[in-house]
N, C-alpha and C. Protein backbone atom coordinates (compact mmCIF):
# COMPACT_ATOMS: atom_id res chain seq x y z
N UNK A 1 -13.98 10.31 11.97
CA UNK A 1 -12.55 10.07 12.20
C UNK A 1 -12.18 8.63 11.83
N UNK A 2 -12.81 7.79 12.42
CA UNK A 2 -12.91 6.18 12.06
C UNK A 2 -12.54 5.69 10.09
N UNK A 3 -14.15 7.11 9.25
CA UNK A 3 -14.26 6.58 8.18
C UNK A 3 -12.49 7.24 7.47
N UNK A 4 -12.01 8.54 8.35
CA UNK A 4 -11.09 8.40 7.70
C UNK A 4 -9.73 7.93 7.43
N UNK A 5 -9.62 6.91 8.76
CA UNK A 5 -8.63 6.21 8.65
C UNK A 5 -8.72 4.76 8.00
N UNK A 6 -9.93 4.71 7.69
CA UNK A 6 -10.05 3.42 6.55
C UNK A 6 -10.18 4.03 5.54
N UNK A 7 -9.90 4.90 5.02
CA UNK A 7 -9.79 5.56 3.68
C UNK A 7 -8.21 5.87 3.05
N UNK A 8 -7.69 5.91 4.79
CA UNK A 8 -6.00 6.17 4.70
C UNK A 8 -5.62 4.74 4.50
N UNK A 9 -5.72 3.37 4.96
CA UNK A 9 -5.28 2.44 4.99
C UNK A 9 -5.84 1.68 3.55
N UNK A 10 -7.50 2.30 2.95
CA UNK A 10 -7.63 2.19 1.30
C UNK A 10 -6.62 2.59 0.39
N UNK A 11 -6.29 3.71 0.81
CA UNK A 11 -5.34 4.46 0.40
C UNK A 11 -3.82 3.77 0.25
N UNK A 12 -3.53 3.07 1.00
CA UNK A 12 -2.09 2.65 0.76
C UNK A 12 -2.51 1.47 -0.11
N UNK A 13 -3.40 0.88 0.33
CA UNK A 13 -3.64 -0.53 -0.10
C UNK A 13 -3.78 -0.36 -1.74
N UNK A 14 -4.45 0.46 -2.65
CA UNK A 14 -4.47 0.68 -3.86
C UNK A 14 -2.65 1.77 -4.46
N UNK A 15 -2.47 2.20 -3.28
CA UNK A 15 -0.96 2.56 -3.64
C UNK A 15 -0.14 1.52 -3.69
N UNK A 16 0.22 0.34 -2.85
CA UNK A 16 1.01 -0.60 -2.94
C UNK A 16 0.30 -1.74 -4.33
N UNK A 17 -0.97 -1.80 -4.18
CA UNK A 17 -1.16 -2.73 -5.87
C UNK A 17 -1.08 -2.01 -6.99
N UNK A 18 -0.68 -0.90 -6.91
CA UNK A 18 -0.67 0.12 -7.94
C UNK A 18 1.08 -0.14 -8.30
N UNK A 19 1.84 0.15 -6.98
CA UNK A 19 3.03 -0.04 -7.22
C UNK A 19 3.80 -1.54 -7.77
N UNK A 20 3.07 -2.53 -7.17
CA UNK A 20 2.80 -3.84 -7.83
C UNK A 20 3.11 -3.87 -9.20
N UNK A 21 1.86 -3.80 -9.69
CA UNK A 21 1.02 -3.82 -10.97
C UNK A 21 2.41 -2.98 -11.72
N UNK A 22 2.85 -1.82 -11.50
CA UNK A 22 3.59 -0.85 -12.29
C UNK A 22 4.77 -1.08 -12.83
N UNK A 23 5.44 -1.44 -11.03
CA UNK A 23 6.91 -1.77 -11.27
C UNK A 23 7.34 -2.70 -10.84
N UNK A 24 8.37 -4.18 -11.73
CA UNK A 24 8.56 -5.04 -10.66
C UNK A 24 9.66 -4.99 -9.74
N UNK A 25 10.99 -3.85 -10.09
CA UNK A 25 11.89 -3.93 -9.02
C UNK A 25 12.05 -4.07 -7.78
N UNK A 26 12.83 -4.78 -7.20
CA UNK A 26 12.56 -5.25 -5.62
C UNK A 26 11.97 -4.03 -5.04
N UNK A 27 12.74 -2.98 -5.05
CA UNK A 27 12.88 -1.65 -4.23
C UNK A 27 11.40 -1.35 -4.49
N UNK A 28 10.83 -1.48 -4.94
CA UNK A 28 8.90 -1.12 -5.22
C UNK A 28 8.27 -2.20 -4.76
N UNK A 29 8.83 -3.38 -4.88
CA UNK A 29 8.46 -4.68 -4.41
C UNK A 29 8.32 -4.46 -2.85
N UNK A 30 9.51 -3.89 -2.05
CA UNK A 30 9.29 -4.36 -0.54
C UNK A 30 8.87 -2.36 -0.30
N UNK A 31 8.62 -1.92 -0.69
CA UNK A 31 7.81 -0.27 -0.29
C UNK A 31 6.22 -1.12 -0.37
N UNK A 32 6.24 -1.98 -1.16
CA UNK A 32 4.71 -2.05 -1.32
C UNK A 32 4.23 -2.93 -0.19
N UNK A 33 5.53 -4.06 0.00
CA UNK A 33 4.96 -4.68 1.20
C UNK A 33 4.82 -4.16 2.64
N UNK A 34 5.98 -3.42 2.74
CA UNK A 34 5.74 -2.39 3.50
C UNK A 34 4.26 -1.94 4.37
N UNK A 35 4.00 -1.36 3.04
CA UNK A 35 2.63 -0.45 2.89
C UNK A 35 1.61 -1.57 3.72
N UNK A 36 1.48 -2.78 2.93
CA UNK A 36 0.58 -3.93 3.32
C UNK A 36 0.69 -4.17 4.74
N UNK A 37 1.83 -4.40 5.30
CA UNK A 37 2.25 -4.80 6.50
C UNK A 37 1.45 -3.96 7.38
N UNK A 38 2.19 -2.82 6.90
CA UNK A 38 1.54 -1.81 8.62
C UNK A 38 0.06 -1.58 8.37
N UNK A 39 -0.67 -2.22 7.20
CA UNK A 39 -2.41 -2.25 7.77
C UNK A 39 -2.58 -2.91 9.11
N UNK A 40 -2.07 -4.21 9.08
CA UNK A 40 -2.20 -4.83 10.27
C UNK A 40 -1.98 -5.14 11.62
């Protein structure tokens, strides 16, 4: 259960540098920070 919620929070983390990397519009800009934020 553990390994799979660090797989979910891998999971955003390569979704938000993915979204990064892709697109620079704000609106992708703050979804991605988003994403980052609620790891922590």
């Amino acid at each position: 259960m553990i390994g799979l919620y660090f797989y979910y929070l891998k999971s955003l983390r390569l979704l938000a540098n993915t979204t990064i990397i892709s697109e620079s519009s704000d609106k992708s800009r703050i979804i991605a920070k988003i994403f980052y934020l609620l790891q922590f």
